[in-house]
C-alpha atoms as a PDB file:
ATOM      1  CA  UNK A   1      14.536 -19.065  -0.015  1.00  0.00           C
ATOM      2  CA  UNK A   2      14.740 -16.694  -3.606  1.00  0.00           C
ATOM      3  CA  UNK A   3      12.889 -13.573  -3.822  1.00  0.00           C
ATOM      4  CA  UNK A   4      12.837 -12.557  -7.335  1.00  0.00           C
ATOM      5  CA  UNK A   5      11.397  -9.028  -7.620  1.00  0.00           C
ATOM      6  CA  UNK A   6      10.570  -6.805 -10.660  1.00  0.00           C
ATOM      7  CA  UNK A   7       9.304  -3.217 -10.630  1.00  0.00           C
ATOM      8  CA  UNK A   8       8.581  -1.082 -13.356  1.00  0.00           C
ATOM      9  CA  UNK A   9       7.264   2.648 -13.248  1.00  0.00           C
ATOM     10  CA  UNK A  10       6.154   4.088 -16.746  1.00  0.00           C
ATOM     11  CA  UNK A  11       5.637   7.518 -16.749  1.00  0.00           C
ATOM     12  CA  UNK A  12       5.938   8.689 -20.495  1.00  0.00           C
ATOM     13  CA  UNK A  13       4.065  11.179 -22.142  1.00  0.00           C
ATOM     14  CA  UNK A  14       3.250  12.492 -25.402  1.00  0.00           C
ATOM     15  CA  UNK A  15       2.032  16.033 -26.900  1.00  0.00           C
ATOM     16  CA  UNK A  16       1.060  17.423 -29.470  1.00  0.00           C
ATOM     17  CA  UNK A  17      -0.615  20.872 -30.314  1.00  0.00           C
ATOM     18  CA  UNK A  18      -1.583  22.171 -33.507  1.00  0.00           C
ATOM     19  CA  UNK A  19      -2.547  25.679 -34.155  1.00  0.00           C
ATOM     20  CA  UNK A  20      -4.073  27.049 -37.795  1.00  0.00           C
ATOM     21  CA  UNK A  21      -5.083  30.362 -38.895  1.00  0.00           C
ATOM     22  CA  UNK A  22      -6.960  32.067 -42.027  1.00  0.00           C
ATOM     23  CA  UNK A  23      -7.845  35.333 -42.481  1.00  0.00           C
ATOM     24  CA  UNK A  24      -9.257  37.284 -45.528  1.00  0.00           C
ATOM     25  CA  UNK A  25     -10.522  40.515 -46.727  1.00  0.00           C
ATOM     26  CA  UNK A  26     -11.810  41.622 -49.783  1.00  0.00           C
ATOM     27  CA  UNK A  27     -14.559  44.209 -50.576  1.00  0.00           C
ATOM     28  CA  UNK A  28     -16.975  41.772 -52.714  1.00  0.00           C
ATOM     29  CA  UNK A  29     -16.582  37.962 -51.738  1.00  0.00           C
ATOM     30  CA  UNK A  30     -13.801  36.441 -49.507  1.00  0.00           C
ATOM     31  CA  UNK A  31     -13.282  32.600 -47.802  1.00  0.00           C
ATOM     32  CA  UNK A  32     -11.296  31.644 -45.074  1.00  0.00           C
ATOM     33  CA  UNK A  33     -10.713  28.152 -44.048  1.00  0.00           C
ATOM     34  CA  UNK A  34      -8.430  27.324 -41.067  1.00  0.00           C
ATOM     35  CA  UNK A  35      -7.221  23.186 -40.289  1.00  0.00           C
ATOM     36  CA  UNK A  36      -6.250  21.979 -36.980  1.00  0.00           C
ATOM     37  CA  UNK A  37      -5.565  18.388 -36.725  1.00  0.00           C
ATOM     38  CA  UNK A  38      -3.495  17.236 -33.573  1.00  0.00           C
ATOM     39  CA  UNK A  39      -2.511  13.827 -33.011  1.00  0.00           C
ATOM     40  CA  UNK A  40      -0.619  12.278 -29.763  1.00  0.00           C
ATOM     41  CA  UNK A  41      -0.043   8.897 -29.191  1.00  0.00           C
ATOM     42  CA  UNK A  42       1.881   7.433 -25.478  1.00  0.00           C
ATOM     43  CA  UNK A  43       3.958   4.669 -26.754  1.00  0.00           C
ATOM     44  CA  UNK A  44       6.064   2.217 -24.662  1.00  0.00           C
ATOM     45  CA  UNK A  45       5.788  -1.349 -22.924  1.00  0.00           C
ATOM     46  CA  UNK A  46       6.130  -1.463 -18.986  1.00  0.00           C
ATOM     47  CA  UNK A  47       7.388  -4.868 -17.949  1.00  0.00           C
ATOM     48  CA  UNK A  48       8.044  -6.000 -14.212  1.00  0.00           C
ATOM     49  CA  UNK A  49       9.481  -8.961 -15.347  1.00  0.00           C
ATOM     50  CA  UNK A  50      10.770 -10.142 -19.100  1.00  0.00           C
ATOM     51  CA  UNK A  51      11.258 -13.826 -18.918  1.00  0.00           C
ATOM     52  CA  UNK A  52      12.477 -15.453 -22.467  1.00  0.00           C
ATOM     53  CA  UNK A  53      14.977 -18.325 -20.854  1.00  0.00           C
ATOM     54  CA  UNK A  54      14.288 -19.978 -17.967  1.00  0.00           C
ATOM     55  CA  UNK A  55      13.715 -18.684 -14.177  1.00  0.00           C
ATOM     56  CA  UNK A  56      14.856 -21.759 -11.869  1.00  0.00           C
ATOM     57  CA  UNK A  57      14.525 -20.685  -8.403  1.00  0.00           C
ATOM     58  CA  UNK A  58      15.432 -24.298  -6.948  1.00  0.00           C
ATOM     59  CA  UNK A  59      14.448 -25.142  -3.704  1.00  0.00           C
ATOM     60  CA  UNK A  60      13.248 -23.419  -0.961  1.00  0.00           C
ATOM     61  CA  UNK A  61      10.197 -21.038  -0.304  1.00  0.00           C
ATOM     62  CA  UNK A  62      10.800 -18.964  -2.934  1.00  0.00           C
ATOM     63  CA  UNK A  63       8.681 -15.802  -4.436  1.00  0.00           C
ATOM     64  CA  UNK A  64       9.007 -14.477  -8.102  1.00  0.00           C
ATOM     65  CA  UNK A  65       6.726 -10.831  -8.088  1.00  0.00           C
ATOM     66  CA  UNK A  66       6.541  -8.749 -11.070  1.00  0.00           C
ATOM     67  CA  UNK A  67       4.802  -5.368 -10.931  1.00  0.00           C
ATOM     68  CA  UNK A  68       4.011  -3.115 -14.028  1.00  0.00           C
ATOM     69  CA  UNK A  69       2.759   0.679 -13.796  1.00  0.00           C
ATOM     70  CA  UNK A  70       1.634   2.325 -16.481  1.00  0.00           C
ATOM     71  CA  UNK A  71       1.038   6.612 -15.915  1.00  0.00           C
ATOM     72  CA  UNK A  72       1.642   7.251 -19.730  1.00  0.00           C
ATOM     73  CA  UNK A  73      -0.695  10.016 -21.090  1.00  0.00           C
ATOM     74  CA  UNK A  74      -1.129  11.536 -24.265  1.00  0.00           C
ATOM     75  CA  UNK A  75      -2.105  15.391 -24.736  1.00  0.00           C
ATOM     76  CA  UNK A  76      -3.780  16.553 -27.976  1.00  0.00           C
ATOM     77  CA  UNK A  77      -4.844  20.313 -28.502  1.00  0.00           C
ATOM     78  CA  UNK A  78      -6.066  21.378 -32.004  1.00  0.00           C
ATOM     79  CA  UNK A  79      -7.077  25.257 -32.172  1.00  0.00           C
ATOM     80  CA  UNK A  80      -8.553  26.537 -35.636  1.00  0.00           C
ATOM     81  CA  UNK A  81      -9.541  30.078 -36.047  1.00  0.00           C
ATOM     82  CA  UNK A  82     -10.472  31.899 -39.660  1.00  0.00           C
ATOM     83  CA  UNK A  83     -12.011  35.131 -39.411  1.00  0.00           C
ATOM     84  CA  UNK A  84     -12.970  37.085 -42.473  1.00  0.00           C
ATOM     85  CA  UNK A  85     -13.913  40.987 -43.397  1.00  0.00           C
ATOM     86  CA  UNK A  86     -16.153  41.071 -46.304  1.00  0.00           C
ATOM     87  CA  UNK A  87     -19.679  42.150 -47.572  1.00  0.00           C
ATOM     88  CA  UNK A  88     -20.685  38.534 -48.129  1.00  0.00           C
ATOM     89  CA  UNK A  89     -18.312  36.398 -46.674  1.00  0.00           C
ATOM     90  CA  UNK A  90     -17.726  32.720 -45.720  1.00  0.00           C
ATOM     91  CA  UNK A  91     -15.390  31.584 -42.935  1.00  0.00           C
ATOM     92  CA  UNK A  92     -14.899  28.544 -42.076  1.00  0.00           C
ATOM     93  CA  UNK A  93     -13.009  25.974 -39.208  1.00  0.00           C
ATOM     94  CA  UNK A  94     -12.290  22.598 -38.643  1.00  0.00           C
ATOM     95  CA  UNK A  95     -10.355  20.965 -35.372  1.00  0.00           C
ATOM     96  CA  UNK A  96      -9.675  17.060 -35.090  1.00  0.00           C
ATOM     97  CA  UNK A  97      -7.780  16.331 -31.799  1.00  0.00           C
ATOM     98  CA  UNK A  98      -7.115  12.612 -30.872  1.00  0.00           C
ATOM     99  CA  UNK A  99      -5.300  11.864 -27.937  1.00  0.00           C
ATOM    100  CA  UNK A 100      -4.457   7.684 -27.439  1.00  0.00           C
ATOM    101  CA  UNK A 101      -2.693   5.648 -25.098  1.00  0.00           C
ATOM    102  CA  UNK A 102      -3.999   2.505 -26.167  1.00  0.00           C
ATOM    103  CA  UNK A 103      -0.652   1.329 -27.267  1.00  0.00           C
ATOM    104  CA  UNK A 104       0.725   1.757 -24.118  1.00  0.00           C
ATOM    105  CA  UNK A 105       0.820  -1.492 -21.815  1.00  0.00           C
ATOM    106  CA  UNK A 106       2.044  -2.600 -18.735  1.00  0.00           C
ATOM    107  CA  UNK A 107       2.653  -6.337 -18.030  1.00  0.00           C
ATOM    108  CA  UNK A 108       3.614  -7.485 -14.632  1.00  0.00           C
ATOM    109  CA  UNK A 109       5.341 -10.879 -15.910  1.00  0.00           C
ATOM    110  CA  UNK A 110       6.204 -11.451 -19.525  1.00  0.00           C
ATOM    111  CA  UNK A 111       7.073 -14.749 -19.470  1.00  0.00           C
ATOM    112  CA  UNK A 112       6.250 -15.198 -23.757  1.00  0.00           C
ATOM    113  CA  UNK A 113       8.579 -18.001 -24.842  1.00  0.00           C
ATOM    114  CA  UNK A 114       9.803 -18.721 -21.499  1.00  0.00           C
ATOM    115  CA  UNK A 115       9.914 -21.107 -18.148  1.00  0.00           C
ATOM    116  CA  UNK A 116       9.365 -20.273 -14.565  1.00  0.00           C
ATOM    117  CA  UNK A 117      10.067 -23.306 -12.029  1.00  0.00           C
ATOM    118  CA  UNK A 118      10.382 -23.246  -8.868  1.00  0.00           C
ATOM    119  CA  UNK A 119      11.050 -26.871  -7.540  1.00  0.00           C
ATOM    120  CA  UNK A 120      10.093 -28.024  -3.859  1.00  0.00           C
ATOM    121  CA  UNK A 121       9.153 -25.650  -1.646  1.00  0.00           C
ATOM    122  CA  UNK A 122       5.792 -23.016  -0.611  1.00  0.00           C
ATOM    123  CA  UNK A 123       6.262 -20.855  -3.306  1.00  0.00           C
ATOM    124  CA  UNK A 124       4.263 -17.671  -5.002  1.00  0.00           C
ATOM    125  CA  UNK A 125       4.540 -16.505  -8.238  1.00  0.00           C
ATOM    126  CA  UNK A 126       2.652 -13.000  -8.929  1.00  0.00           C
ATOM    127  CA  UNK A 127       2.406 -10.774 -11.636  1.00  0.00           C
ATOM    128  CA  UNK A 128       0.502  -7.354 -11.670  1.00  0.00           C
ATOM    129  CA  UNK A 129      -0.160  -5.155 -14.512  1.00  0.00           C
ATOM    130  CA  UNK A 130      -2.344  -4.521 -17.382  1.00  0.00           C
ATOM    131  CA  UNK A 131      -1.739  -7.608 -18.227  1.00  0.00           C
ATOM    132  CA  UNK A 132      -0.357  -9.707 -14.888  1.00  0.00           C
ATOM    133  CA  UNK A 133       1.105 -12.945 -16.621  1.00  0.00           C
ATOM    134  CA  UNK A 134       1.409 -13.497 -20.282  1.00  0.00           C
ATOM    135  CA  UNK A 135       2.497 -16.139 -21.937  1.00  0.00           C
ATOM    136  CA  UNK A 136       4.777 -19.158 -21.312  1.00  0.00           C
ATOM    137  CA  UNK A 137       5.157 -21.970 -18.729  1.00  0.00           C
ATOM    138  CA  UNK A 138       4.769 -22.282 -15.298  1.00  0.00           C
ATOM    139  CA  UNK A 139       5.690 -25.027 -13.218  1.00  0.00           C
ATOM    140  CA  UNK A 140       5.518 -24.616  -9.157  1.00  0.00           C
ATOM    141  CA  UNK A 141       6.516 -28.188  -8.494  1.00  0.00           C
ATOM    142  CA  UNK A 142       6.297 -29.856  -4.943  1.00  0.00           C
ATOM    143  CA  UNK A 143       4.586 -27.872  -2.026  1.00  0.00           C
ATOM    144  CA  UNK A 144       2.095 -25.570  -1.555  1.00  0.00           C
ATOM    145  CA  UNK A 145       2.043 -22.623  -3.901  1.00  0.00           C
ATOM    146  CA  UNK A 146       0.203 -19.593  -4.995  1.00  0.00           C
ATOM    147  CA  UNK A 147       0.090 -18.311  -8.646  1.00  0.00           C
ATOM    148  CA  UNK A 148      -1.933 -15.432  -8.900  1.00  0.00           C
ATOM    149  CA  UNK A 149      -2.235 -13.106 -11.889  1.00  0.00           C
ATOM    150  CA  UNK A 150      -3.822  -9.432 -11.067  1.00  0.00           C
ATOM    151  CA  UNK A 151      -4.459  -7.780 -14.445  1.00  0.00           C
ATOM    152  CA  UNK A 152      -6.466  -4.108 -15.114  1.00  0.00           C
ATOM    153  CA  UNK A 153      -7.364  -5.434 -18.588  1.00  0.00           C
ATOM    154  CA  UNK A 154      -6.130  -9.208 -18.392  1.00  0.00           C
ATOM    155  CA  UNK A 155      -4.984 -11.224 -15.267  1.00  0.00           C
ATOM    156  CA  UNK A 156      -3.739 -14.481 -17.095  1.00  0.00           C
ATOM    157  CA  UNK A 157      -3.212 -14.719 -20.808  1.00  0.00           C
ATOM    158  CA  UNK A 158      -1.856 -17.344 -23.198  1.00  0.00           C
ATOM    159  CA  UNK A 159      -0.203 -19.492 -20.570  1.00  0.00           C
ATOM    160  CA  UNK A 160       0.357 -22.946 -19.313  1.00  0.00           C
ATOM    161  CA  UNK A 161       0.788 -23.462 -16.351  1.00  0.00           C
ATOM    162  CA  UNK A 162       1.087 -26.969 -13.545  1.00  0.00           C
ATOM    163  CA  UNK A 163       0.462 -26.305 -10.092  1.00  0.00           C
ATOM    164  CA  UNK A 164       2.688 -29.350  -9.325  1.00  0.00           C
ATOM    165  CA  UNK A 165       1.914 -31.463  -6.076  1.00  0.00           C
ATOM    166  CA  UNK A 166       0.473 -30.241  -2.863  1.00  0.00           C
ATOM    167  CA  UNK A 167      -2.443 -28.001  -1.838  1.00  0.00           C
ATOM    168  CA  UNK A 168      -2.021 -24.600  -4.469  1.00  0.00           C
ATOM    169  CA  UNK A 169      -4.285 -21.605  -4.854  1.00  0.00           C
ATOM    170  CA  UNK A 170      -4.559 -19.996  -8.557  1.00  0.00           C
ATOM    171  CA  UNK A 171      -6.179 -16.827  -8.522  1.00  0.00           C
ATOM    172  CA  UNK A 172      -6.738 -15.096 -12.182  1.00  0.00           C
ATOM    173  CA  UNK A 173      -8.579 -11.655 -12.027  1.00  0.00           C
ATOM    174  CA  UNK A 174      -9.182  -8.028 -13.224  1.00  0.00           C
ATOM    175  CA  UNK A 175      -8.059  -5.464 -10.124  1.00  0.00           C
ATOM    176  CA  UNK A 176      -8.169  -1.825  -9.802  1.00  0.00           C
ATOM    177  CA  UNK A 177      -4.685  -0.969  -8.371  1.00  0.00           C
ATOM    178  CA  UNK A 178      -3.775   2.115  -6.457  1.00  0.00           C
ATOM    179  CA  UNK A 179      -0.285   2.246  -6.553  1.00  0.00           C
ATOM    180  CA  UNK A 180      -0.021   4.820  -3.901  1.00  0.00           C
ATOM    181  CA  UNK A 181      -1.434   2.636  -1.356  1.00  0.00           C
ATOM    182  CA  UNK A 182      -0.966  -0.444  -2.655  1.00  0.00           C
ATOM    183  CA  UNK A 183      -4.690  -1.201  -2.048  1.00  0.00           C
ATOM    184  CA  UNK A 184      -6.438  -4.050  -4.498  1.00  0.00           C
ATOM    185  CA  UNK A 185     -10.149  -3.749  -5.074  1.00  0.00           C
ATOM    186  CA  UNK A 186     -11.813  -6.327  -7.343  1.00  0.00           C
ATOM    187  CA  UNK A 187     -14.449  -3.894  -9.928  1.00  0.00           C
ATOM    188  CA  UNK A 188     -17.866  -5.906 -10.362  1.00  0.00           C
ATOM    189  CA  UNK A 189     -16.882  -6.689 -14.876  1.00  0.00           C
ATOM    190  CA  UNK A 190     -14.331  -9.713 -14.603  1.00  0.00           C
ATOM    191  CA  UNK A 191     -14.328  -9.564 -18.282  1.00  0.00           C
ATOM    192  CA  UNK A 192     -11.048 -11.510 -19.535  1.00  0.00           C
ATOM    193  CA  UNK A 193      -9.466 -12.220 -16.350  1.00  0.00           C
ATOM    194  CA  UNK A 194      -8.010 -15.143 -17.645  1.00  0.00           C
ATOM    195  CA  UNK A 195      -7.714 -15.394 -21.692  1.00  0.00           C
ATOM    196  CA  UNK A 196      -6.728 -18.741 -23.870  1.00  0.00           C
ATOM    197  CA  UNK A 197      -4.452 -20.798 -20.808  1.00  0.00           C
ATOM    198  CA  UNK A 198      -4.337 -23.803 -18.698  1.00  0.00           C
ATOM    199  CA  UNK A 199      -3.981 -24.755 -15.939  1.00  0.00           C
ATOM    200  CA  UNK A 200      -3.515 -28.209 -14.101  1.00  0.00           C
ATOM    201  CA  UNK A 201      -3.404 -29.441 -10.424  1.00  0.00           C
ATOM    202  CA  UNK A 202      -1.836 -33.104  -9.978  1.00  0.00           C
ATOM    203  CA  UNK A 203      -2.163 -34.165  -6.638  1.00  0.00           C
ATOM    204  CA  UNK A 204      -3.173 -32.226  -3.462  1.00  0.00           C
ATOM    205  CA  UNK A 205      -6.332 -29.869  -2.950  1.00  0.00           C
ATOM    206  CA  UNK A 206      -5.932 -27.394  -5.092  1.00  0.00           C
ATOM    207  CA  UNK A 207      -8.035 -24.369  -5.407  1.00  0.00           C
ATOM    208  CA  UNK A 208      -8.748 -21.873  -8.866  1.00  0.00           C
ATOM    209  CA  UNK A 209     -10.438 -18.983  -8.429  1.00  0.00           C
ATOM    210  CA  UNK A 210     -11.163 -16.919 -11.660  1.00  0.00           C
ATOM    211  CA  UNK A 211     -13.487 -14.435 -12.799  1.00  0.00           C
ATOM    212  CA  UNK A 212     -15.016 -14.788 -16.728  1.00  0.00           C
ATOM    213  CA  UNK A 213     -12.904 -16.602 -19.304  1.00  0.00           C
ATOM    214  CA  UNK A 214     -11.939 -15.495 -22.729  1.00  0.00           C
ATOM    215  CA  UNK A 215     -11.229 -17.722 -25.739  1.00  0.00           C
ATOM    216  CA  UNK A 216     -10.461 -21.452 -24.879  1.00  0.00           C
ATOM    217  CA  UNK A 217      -9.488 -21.727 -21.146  1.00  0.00           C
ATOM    218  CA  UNK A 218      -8.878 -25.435 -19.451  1.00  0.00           C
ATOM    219  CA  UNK A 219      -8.914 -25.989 -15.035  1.00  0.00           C
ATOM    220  CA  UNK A 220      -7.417 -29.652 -14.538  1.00  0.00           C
ATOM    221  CA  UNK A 221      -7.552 -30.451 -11.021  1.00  0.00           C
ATOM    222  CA  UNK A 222      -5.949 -33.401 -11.125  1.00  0.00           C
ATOM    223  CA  UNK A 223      -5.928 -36.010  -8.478  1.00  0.00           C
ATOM    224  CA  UNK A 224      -7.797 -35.648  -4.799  1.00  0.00           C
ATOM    225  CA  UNK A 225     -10.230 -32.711  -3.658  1.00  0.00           C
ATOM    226  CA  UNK A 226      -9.850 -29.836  -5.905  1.00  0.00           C
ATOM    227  CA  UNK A 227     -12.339 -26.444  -5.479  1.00  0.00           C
ATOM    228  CA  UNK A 228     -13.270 -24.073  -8.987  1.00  0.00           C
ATOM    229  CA  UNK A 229     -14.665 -20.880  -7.760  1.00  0.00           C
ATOM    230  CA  UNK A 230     -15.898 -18.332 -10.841  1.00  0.00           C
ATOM    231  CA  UNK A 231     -16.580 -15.475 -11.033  1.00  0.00           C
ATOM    232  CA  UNK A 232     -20.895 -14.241 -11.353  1.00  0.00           C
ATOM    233  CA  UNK A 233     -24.207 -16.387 -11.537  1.00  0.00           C
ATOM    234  CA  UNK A 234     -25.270 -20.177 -12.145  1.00  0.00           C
ATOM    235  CA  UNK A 235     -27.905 -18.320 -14.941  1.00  0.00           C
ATOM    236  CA  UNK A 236     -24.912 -16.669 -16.887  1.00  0.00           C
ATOM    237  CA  UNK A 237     -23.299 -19.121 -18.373  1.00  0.00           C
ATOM    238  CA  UNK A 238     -24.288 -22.328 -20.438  1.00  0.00           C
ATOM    239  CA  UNK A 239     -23.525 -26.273 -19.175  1.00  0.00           C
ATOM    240  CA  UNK A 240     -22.814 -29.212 -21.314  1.00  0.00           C
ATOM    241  CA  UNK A 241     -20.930 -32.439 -18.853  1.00  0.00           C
ATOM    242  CA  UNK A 242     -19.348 -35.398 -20.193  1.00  0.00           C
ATOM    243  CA  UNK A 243     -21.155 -39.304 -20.202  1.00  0.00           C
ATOM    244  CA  UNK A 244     -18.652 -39.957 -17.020  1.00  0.00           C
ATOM    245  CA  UNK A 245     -18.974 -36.811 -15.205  1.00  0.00           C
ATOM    246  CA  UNK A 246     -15.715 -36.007 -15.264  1.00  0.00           C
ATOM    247  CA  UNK A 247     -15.815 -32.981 -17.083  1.00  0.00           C
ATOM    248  CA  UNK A 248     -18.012 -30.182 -17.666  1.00  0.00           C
ATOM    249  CA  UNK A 249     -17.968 -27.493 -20.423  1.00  0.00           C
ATOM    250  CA  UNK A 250     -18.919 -24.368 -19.659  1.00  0.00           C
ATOM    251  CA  UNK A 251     -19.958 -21.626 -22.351  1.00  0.00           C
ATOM    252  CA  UNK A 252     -20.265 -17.633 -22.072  1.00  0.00           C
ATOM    253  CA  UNK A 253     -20.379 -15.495 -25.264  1.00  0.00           C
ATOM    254  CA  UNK A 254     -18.883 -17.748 -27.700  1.00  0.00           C
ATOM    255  CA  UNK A 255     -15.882 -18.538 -25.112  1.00  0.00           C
ATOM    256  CA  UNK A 256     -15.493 -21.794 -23.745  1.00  0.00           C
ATOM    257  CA  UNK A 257     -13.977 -23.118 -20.156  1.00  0.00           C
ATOM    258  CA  UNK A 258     -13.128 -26.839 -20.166  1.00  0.00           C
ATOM    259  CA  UNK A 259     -13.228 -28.116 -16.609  1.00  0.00           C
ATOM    260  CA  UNK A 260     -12.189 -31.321 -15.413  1.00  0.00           C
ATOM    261  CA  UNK A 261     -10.892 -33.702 -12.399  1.00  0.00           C
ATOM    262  CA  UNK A 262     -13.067 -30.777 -10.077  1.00  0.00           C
ATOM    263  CA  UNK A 263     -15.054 -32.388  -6.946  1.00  0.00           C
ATOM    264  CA  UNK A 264     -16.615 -28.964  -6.041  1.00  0.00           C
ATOM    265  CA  UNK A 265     -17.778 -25.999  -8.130  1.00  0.00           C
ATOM    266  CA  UNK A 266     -19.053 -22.280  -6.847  1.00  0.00           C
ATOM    267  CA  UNK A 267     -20.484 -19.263  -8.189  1.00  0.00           C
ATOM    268  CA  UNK A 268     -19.979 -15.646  -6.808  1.00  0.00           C
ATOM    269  CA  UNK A 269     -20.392 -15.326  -3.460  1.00  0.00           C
ATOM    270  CA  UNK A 270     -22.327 -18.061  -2.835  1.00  0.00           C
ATOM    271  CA  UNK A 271     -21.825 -21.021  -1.003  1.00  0.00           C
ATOM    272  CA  UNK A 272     -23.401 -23.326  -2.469  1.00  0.00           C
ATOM    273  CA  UNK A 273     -21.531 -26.253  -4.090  1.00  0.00           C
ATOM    274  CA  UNK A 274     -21.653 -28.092  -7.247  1.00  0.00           C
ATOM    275  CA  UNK A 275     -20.193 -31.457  -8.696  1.00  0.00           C
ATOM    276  CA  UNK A 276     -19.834 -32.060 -12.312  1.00  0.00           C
ATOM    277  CA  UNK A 277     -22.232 -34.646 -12.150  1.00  0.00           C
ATOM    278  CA  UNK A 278     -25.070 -31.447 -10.930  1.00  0.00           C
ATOM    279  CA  UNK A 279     -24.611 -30.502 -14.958  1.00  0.00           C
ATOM    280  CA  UNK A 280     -26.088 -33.942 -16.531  1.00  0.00           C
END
């Protein structure tokens, strides 16, 4: 049984302070201008886990975790002051301040370009972040596993990933972490939770919860009894299902989730289920 653990803390900063002056005097006519412009940017990339090989944990129930923090902040100040002594007189000032830690980003498992397999066994694969998973392949093989991506902008993002045989549970979905506490708390805008990836079942009774989809996003349940639970309301999204009910297509702002192989389809809390066949 492998436990496979990343942690990452990022606490950067950045500051900057910019302070301009102008004075004049003169008995007739006399300007003063005074510039401040101050700009601080919080650079850096907080990874739990960088995966650009392979990750092969074998068997056994195994657990591969990575958690990103991101604390970086940016501090801007601009101060402008012109001051001028005159009988007619014009003084003038101008501040800009921009403070930005948009370029900042934590990603909980950066698997881009790589593998994660983890053979026969109950095995969980997590990532937590900014992003929680990005990119790459996934493959949980034979028992039954959890892959769950907990992301404050993204939870799942440009990955493929096979659930392998048993009964699995895929969870993709924006969180609000505290890292203090450790305490999860799902905010009502799902937005993104899982962005342009994949995901297939094979056998067993697999379950997919996710909250709204971004981009292209397939759900594959494969063989036997498989369960889709998304994210909001029947009324927010738009249905188009296949001449053999087999798979549906379901639209939201210009993004599309493909969904197939599915016996049993539910929306927000309620517990009323759908087949594919519902949609014709």
């Amino acid at each position: 049984d492998d436990v496979i653990i990343g942690l990452a803390n990022n606490q950067s900063s950045s500051n900057a302070q910019t302070i301009s002056v102008a004075e004049s005097a003169a008995n007739d006519t006399a300007t003063a201008t005074a510039d401040a412009q101050s700009l601080a940017i919080a650079l850096g990339s907080t990874v739990g886990i960088a995966n650009f090989g392979e990750i092969n944990t074998g068997k056994g129930n195994d657990i591969v975790m990575g958690i990103a923090i991101n604390k970086t902040a940016a501090v801007a100040n601009a101060d402008a002051n012109a001051a001028s002594t005159v009988n007619n007189s014009d003084a003038q000032t101008k501040t800009n301040a921009i403070a930005d830690t948009s370029q900042a980003i934590a990603i909980g498992i950066d698997n881009t370009g790589g593998k994660i397999l983890t053979a026969i066994g109950n095995d969980q694969i997590i990532g937590m972040g900014e992003i929680g998973i990005l990119g790459g392949s996934l493959n949980v093989g034979v028992g039954d596993d959890r892959v769950i991506g907990y992301g404050k902008k993204v939870g799942v993002e440009s990955s493929q990933i096979k659930l392998g045989q048993g009964n699995d549970w895929f969870k993709a979905a924006i969180v609000d972490f505290d890292p203090f506490t450790g305490a999860i708390s799902l905010p009502s805008d799902q937005s993104d939770s899982i962005k342009d990836t994949s995901v297939f079942g094979d056998r067993g009774n697999d379950t997919f919860e996710i909250g709204d989809f971004k981009n292209s996003v397939l759900i594959d349940g494969g063989k036997d009894f498989d369960i889709l639970r998304l994210w909001g309301n029947l009324d927010d999204y738009q249905f188009t299902s296949s001449s053999d009910n087999k798979t549906l297509t379901i639209e939201d702002s210009g993004s599309v989730l493909t969904v197939k192989n599915v016996e049993a389809i539910y929306y927000g809390d309620s517990e009323q289920a759908y087949k594919i066949s519902d949609f014709a």
